[in-house]
PDB file of N, CA and C in Angstrom:
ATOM      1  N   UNK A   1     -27.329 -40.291  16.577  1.00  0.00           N
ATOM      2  CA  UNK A   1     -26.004 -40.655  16.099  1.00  0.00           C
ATOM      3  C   UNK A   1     -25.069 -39.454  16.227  1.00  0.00           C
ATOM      4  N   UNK A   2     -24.070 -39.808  17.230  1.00  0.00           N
ATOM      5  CA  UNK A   2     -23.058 -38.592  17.061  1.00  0.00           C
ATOM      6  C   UNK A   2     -22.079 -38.653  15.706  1.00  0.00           C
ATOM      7  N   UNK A   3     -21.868 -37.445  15.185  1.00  0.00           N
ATOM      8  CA  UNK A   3     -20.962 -37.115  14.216  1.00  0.00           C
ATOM      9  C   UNK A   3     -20.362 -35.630  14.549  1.00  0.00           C
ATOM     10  N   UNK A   4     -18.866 -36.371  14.082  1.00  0.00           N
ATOM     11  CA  UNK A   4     -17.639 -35.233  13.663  1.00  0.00           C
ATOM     12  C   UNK A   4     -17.368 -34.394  12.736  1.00  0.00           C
ATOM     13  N   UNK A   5     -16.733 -33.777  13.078  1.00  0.00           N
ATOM     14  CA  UNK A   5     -16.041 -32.953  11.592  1.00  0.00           C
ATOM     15  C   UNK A   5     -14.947 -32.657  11.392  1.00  0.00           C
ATOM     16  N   UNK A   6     -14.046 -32.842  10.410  1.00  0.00           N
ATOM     17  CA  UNK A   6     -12.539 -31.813   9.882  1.00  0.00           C
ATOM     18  C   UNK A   6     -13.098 -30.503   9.329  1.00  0.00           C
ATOM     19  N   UNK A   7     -11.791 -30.285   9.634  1.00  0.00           N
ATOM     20  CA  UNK A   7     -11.995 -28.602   9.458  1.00  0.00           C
ATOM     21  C   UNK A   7     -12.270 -27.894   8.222  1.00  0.00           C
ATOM     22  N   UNK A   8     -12.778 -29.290   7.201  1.00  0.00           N
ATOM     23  CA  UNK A   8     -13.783 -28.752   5.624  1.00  0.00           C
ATOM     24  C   UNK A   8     -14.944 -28.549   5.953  1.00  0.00           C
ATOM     25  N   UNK A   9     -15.657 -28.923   7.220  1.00  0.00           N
ATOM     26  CA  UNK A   9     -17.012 -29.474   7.376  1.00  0.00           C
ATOM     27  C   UNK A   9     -17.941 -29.736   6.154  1.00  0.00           C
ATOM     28  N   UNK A  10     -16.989 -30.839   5.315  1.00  0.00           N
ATOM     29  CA  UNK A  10     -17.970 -31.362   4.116  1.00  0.00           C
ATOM     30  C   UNK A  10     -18.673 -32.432   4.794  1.00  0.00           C
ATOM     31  N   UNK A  11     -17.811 -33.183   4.738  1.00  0.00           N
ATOM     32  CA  UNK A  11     -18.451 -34.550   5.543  1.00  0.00           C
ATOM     33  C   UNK A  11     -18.793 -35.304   6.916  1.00  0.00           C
ATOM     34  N   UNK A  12     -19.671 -35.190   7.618  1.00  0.00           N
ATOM     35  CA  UNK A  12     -19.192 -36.003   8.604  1.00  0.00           C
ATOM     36  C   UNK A  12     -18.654 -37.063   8.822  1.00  0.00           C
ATOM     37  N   UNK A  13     -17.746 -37.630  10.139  1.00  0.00           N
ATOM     38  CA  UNK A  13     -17.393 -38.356  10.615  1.00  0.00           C
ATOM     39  C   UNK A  13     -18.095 -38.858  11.595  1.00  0.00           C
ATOM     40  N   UNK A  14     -18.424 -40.582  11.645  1.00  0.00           N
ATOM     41  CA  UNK A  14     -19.121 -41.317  12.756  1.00  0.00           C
ATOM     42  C   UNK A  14     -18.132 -41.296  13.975  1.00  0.00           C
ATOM     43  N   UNK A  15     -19.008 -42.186  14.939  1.00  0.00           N
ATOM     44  CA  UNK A  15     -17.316 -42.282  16.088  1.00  0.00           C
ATOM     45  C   UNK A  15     -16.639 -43.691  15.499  1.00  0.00           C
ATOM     46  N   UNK A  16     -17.702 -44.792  14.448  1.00  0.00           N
ATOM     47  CA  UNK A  16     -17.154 -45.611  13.948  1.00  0.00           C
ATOM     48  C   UNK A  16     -16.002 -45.158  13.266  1.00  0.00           C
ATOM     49  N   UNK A  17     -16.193 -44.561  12.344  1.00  0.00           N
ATOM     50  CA  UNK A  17     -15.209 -44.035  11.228  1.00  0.00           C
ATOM     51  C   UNK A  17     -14.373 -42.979  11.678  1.00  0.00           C
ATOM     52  N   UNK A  18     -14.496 -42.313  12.922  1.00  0.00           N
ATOM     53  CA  UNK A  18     -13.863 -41.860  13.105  1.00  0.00           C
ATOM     54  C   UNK A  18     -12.560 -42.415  13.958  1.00  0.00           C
ATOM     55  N   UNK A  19     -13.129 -43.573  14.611  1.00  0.00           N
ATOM     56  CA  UNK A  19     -12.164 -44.915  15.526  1.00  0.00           C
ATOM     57  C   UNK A  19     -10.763 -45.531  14.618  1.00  0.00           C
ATOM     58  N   UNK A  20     -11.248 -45.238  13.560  1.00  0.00           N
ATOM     59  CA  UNK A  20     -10.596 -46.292  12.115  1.00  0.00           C
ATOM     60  C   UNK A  20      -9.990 -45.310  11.537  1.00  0.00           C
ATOM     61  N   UNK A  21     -10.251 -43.644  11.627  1.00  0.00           N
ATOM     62  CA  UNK A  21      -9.225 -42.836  11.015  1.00  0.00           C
ATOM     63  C   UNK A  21      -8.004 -42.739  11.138  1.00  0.00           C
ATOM     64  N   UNK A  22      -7.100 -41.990  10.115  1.00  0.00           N
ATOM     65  CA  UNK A  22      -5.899 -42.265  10.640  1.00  0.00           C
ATOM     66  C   UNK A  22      -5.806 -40.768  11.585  1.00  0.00           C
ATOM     67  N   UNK A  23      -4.337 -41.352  12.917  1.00  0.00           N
ATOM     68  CA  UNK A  23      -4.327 -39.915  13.469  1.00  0.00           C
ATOM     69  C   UNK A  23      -4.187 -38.750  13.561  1.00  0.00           C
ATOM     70  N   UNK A  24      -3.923 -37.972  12.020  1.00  0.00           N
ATOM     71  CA  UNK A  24      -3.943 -36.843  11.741  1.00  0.00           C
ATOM     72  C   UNK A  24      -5.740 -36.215  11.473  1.00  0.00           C
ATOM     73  N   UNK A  25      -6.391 -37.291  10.917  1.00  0.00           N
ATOM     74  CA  UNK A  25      -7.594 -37.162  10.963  1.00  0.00           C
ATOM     75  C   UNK A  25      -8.058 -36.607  12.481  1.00  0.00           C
ATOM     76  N   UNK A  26      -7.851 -37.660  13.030  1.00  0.00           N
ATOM     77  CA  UNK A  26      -9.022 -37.509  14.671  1.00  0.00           C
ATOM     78  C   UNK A  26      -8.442 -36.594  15.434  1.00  0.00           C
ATOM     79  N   UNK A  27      -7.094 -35.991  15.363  1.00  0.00           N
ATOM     80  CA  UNK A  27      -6.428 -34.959  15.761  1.00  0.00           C
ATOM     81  C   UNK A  27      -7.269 -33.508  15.487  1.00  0.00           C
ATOM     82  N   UNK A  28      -7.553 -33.519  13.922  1.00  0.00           N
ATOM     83  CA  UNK A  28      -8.313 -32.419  13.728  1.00  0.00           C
ATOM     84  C   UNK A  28      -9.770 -32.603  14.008  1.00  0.00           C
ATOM     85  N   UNK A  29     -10.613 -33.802  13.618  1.00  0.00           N
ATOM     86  CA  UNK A  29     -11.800 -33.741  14.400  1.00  0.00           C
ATOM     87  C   UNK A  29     -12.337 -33.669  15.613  1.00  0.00           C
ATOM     88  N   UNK A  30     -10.959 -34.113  16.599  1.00  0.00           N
ATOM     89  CA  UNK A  30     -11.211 -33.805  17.806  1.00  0.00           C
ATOM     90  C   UNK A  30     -10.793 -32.582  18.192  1.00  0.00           C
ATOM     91  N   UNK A  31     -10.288 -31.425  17.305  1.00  0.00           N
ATOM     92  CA  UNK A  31      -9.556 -30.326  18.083  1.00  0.00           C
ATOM     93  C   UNK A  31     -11.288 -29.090  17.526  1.00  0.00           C
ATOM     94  N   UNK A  32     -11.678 -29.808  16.002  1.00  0.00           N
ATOM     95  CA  UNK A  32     -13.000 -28.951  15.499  1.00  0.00           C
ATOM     96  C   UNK A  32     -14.049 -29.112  16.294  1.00  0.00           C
ATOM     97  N   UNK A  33     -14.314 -29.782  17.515  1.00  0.00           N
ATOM     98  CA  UNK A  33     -14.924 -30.655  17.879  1.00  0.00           C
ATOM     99  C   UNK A  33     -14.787 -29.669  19.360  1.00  0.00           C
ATOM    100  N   UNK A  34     -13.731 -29.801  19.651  1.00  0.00           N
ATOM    101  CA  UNK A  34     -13.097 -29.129  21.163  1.00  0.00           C
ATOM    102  C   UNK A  34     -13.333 -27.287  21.062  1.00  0.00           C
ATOM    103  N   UNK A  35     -12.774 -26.856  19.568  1.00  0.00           N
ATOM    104  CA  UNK A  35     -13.143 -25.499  19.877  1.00  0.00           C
ATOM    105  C   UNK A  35     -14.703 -24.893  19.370  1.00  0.00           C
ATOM    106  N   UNK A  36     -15.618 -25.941  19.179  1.00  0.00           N
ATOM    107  CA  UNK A  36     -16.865 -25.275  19.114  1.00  0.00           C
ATOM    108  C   UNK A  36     -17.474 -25.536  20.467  1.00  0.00           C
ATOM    109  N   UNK A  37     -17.239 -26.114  21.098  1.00  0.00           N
ATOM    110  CA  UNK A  37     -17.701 -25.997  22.316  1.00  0.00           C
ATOM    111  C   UNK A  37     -16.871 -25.371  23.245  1.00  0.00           C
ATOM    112  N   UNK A  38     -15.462 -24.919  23.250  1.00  0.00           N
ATOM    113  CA  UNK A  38     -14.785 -24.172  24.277  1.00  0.00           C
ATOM    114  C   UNK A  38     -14.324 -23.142  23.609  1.00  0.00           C
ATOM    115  N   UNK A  39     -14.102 -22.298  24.320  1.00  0.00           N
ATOM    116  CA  UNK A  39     -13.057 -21.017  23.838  1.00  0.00           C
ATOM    117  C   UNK A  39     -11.951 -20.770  24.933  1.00  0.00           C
ATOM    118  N   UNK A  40     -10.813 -19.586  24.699  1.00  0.00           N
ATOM    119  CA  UNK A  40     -10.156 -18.942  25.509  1.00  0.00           C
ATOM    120  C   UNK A  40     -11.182 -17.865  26.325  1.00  0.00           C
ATOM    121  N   UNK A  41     -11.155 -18.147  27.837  1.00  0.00           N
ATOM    122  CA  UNK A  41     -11.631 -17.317  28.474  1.00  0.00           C
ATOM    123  C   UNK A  41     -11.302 -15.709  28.225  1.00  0.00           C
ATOM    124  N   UNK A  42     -10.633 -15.061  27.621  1.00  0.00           N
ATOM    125  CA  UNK A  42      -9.997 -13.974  27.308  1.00  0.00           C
ATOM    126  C   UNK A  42     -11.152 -13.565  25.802  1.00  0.00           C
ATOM    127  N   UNK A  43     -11.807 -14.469  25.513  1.00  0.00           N
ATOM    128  CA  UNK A  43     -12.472 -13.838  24.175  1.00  0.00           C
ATOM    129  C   UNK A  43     -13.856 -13.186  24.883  1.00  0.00           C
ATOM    130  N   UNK A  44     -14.696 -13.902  25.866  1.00  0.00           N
ATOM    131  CA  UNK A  44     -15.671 -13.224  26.679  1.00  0.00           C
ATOM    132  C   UNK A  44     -16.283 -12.986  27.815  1.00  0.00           C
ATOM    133  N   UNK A  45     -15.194 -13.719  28.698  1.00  0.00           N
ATOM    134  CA  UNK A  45     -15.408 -14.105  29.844  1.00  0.00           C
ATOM    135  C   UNK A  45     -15.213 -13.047  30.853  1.00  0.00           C
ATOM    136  N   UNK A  46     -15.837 -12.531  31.589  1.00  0.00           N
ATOM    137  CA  UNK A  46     -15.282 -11.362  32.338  1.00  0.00           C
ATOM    138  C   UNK A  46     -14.364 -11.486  33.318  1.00  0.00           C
ATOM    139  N   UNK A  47     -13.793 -10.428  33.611  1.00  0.00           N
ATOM    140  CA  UNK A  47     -12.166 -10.840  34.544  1.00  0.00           C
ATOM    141  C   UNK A  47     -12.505  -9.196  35.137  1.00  0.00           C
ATOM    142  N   UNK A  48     -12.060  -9.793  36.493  1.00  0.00           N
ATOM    143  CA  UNK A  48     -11.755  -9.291  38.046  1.00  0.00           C
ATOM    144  C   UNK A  48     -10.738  -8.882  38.603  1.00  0.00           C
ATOM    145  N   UNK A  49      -9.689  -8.204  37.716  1.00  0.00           N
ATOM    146  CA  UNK A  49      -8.465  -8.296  38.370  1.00  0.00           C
ATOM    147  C   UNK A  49      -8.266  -8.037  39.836  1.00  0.00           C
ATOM    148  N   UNK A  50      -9.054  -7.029  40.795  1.00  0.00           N
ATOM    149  CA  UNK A  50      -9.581  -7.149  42.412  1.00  0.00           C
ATOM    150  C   UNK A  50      -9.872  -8.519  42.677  1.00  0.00           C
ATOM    151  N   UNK A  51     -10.576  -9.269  42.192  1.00  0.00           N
ATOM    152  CA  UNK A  51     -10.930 -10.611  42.586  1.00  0.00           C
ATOM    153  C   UNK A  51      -9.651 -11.843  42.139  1.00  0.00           C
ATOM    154  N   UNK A  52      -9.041 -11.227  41.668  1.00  0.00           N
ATOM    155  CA  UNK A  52      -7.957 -12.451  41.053  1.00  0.00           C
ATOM    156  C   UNK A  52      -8.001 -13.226  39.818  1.00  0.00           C
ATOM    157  N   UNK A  53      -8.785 -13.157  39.003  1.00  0.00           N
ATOM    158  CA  UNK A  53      -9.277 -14.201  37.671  1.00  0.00           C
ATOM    159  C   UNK A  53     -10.501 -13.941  37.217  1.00  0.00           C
ATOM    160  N   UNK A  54     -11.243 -14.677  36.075  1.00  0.00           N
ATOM    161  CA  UNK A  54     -12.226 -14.877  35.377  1.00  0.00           C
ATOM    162  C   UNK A  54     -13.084 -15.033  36.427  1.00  0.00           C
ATOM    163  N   UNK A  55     -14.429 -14.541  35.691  1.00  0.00           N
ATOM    164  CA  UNK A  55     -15.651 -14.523  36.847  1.00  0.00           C
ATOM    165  C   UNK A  55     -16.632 -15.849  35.395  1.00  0.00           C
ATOM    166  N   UNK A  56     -16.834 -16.853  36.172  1.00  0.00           N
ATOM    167  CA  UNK A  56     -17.247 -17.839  35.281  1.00  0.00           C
ATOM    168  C   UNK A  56     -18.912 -17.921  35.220  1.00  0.00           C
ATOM    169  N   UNK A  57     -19.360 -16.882  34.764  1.00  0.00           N
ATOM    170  CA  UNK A  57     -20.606 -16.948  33.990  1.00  0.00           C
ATOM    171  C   UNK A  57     -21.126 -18.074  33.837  1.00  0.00           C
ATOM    172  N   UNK A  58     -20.822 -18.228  32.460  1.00  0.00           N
ATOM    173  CA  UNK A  58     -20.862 -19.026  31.987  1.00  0.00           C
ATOM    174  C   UNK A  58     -20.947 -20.766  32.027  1.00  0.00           C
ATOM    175  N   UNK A  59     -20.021 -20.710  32.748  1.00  0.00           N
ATOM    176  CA  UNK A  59     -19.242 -22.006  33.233  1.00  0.00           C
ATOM    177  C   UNK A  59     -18.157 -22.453  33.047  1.00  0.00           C
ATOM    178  N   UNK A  60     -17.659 -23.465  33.750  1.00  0.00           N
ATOM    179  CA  UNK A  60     -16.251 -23.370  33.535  1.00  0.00           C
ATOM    180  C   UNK A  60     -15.778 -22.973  35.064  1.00  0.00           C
ATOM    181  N   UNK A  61     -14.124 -22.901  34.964  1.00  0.00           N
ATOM    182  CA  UNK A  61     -13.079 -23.573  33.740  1.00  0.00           C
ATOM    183  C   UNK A  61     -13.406 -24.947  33.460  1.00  0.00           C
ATOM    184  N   UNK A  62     -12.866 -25.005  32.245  1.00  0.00           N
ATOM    185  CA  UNK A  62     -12.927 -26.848  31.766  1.00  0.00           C
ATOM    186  C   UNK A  62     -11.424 -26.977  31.534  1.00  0.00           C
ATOM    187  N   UNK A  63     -10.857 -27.790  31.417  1.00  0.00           N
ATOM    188  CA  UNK A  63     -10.061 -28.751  31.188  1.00  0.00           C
ATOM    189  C   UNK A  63      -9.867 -29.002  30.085  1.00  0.00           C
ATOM    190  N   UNK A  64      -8.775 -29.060  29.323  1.00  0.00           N
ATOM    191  CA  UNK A  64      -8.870 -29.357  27.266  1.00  0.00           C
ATOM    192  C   UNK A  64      -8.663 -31.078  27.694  1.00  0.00           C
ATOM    193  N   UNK A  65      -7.932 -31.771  28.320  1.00  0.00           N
ATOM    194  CA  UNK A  65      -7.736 -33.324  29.123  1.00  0.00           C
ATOM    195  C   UNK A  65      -8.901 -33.736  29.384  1.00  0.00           C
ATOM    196  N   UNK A  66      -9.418 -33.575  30.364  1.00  0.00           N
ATOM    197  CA  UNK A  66     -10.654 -33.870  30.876  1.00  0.00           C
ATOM    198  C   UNK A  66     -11.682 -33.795  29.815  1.00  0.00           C
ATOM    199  N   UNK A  67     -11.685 -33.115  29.035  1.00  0.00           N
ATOM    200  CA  UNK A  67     -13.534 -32.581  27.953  1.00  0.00           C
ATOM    201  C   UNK A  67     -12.772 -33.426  27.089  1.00  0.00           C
ATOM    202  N   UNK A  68     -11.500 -33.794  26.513  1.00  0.00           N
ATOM    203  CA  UNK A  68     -11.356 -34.447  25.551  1.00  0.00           C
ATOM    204  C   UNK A  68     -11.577 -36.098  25.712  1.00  0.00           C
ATOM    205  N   UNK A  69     -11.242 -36.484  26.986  1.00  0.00           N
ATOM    206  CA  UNK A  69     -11.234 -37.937  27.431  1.00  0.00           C
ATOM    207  C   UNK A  69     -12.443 -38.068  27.529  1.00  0.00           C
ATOM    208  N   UNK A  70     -12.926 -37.303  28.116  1.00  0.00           N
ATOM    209  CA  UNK A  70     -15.112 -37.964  28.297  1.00  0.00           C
ATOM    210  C   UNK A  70     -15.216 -38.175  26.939  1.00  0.00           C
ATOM    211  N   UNK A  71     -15.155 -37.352  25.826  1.00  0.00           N
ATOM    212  CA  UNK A  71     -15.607 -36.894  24.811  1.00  0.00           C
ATOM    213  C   UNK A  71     -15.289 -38.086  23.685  1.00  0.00           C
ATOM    214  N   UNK A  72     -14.143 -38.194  23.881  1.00  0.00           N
ATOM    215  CA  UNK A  72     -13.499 -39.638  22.962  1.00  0.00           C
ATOM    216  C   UNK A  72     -12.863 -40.634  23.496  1.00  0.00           C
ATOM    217  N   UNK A  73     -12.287 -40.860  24.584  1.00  0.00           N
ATOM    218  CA  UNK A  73     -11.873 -42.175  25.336  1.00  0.00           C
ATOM    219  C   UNK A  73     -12.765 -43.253  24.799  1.00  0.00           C
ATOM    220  N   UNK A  74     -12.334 -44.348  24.073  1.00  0.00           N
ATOM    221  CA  UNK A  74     -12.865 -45.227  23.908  1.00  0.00           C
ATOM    222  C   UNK A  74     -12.701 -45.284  22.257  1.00  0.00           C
ATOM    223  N   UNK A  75     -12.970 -44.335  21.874  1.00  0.00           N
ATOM    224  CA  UNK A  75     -13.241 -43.862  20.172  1.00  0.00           C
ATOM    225  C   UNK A  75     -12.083 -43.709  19.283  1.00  0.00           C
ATOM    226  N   UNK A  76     -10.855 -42.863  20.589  1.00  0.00           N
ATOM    227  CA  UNK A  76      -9.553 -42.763  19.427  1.00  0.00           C
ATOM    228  C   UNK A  76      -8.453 -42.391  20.624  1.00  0.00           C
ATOM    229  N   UNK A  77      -7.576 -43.205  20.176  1.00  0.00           N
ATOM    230  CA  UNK A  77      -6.402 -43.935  21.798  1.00  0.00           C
ATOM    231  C   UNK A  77      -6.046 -42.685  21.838  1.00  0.00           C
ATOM    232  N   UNK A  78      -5.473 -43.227  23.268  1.00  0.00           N
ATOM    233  CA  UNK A  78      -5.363 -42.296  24.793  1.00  0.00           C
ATOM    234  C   UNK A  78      -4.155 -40.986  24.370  1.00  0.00           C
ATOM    235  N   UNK A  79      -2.939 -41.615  23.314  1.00  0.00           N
ATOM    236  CA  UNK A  79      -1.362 -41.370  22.807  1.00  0.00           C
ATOM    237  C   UNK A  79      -2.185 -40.011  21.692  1.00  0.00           C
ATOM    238  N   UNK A  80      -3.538 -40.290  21.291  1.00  0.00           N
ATOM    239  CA  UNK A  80      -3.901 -39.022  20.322  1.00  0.00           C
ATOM    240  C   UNK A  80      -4.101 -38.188  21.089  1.00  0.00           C
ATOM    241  N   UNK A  81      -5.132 -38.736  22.086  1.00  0.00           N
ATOM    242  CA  UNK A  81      -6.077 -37.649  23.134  1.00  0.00           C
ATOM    243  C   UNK A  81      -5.191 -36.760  23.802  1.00  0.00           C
ATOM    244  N   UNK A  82      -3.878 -37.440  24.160  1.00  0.00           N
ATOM    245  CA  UNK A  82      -2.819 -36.594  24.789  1.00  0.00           C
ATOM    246  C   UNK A  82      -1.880 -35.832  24.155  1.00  0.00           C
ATOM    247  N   UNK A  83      -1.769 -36.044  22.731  1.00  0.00           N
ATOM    248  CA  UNK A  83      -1.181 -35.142  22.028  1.00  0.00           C
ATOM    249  C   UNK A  83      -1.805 -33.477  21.389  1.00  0.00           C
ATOM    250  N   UNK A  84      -3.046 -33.534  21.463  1.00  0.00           N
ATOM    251  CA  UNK A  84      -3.665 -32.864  21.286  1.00  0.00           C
ATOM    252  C   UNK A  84      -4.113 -31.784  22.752  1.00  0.00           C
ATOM    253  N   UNK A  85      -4.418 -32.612  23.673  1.00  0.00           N
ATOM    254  CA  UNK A  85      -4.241 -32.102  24.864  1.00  0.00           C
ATOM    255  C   UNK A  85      -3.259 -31.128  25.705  1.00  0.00           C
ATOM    256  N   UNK A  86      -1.950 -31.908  24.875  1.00  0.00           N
ATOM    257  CA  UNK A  86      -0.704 -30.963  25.259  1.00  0.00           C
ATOM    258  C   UNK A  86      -0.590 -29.546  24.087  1.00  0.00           C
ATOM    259  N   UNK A  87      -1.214 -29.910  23.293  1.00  0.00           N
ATOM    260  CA  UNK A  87      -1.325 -28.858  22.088  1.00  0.00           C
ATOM    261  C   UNK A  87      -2.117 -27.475  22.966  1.00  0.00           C
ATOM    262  N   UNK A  88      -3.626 -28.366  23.125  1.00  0.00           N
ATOM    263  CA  UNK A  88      -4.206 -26.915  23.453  1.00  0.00           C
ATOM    264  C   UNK A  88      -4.020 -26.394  25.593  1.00  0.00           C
ATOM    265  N   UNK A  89      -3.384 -27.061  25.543  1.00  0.00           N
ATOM    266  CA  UNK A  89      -2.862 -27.184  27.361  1.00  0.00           C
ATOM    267  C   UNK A  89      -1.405 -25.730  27.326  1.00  0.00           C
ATOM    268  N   UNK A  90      -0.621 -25.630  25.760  1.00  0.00           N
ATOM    269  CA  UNK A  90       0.257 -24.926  25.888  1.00  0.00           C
ATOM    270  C   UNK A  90      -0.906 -23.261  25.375  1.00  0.00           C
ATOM    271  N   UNK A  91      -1.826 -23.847  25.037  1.00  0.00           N
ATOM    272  CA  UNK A  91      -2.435 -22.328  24.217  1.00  0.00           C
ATOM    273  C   UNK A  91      -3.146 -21.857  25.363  1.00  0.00           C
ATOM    274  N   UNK A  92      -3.584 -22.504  26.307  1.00  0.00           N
ATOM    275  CA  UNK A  92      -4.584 -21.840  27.624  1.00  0.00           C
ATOM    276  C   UNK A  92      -5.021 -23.332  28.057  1.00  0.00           C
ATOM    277  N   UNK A  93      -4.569 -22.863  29.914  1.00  0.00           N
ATOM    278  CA  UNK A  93      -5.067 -23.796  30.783  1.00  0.00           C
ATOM    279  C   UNK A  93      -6.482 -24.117  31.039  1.00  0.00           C
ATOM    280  N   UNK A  94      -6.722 -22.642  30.880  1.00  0.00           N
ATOM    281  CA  UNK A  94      -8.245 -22.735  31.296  1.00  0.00           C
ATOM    282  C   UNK A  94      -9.375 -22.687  30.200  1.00  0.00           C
ATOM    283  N   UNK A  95     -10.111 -23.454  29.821  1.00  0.00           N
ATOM    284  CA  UNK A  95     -11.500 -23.062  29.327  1.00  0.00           C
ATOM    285  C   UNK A  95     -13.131 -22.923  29.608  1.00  0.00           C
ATOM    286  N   UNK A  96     -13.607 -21.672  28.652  1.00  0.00           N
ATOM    287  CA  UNK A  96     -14.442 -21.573  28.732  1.00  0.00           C
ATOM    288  C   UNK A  96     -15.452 -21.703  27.633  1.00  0.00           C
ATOM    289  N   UNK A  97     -16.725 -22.006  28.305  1.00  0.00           N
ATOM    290  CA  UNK A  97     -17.922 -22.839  27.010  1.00  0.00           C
ATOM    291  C   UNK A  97     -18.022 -21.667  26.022  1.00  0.00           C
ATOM    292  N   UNK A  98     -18.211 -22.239  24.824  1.00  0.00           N
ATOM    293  CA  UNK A  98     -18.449 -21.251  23.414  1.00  0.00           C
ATOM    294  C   UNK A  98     -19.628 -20.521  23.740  1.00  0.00           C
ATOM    295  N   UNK A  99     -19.939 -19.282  22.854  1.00  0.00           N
ATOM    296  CA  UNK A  99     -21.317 -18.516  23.182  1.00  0.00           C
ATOM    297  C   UNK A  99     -22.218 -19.507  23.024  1.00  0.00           C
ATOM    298  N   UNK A 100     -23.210 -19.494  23.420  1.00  0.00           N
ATOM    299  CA  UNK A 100     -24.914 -20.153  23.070  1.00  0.00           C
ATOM    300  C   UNK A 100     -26.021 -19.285  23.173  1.00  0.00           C
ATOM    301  N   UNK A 101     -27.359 -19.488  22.171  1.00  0.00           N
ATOM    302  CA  UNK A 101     -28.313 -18.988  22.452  1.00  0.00           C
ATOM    303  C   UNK A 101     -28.790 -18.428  24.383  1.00  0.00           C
ATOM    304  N   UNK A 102     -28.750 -19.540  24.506  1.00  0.00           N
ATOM    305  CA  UNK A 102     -28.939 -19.282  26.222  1.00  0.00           C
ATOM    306  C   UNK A 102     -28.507 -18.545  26.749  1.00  0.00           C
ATOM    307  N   UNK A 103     -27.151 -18.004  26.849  1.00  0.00           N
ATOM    308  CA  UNK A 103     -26.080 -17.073  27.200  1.00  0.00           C
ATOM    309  C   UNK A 103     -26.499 -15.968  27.684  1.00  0.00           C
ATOM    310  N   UNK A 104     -27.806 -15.620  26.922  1.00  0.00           N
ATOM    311  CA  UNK A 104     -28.114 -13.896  27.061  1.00  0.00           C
ATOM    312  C   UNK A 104     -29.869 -13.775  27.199  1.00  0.00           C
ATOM    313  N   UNK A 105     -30.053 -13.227  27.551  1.00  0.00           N
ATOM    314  CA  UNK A 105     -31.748 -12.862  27.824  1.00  0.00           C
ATOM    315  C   UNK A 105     -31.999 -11.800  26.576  1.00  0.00           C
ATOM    316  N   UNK A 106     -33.231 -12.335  26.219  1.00  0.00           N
ATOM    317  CA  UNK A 106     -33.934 -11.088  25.029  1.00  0.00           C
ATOM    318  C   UNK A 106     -33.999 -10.157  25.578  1.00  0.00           C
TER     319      UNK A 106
END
């Protein structure tokens, strides 16, 4: 069962209950949602200025549009997904995946 969170992380949210929230709700569960799995490439991503840009480790770039529509299309309309989209679209074009265990070798 997937579940959400607002930015109390008391409770979760289903994608049921989260479908039926109102849109200030799914705005923030989808943005708590968006920055644990992405960051600004500028927090660890290494950069090349000889090469022109970020050297994507990691992976990436992602898309805040794209990771948000796979992610909830279907769950909470298109008019949220895009408001939020334009939110984090003005903070950085590009993203990159949050740290993970995997990330690094012992």
């Amino acid at each position: 069962m997937c579940e959400y969170f607002t930015a109390d992380y008391e409770h979760p949210i289903s994608k049921e209950e989260l479908s039926k929230a109102d849109r200030e709700t799914q705005i923030e569960a989808m943005e708590v949602w968006f920055r644990r799995h992405f960051e600004d490439p500028a927090e660890r991503t290494p950069y090349e200025s000889a090469e022109g840009g970020y050297i994507w480790i990691w992976g990436g770039p992602y898309n805040a549009r794209e990771e948000l529509e796979s992610e909830f299309s279907g769950i909470v309309p298109d008019d949220v997904i895009d408001e939020l989209a334009d939110k984090l679209e003005e903070e950085c074009l590009e993203w990159a995946p949050t740290p993970s265990a995997d990330d690094y070798d012992n």
